[in-house]
C-alpha atoms as a PDB file:
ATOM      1  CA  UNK A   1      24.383  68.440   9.269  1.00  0.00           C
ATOM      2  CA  UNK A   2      26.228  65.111   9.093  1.00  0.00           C
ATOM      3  CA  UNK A   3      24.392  64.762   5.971  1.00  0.00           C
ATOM      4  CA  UNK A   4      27.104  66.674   3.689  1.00  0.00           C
ATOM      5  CA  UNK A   5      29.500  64.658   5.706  1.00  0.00           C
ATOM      6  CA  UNK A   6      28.258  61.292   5.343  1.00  0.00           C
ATOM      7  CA  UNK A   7      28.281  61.913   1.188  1.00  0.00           C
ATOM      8  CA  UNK A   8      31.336  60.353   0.128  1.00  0.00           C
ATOM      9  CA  UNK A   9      32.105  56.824   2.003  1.00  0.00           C
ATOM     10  CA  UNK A  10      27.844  56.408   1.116  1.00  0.00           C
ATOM     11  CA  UNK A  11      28.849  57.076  -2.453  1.00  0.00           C
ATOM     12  CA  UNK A  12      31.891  54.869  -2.079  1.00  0.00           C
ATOM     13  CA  UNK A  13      29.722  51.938   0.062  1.00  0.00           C
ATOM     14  CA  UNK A  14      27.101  52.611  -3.056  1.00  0.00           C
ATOM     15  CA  UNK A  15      28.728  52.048  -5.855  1.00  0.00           C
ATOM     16  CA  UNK A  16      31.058  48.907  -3.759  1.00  0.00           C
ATOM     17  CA  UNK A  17      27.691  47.459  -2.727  1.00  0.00           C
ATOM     18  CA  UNK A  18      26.270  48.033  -6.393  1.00  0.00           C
ATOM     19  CA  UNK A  19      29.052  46.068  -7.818  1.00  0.00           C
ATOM     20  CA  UNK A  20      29.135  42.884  -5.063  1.00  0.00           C
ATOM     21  CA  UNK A  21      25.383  42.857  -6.057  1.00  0.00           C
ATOM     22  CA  UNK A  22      26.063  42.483  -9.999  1.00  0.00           C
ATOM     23  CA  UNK A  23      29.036  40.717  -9.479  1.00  0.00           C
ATOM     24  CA  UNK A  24      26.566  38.118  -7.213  1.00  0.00           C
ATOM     25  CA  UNK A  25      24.014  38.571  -9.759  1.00  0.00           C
ATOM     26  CA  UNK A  26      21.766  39.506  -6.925  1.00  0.00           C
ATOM     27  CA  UNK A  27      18.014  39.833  -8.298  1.00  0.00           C
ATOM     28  CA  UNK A  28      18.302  43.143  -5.982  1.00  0.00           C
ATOM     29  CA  UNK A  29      20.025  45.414  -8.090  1.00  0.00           C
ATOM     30  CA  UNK A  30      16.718  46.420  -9.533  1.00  0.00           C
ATOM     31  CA  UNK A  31      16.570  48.950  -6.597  1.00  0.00           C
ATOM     32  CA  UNK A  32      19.470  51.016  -7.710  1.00  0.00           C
END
């Protein structure tokens, strides 16, 4: 599975991506 592979950097994009959205105080981060 590429699943158990992919965990990490999607963690890592997650939480970089959750971040740009508060820092842009992007309406968006509702979702997560």
């Amino acid at each position: 599975m590429i699943f158990t592979h992919d965990i990490m950097p999607t963690l890592l994009l997650k939480q970089l991506y959750r971040g740009s959205r508060i820092l842009a105080g992007s309406p968006y981060h509702k979702w997560v």
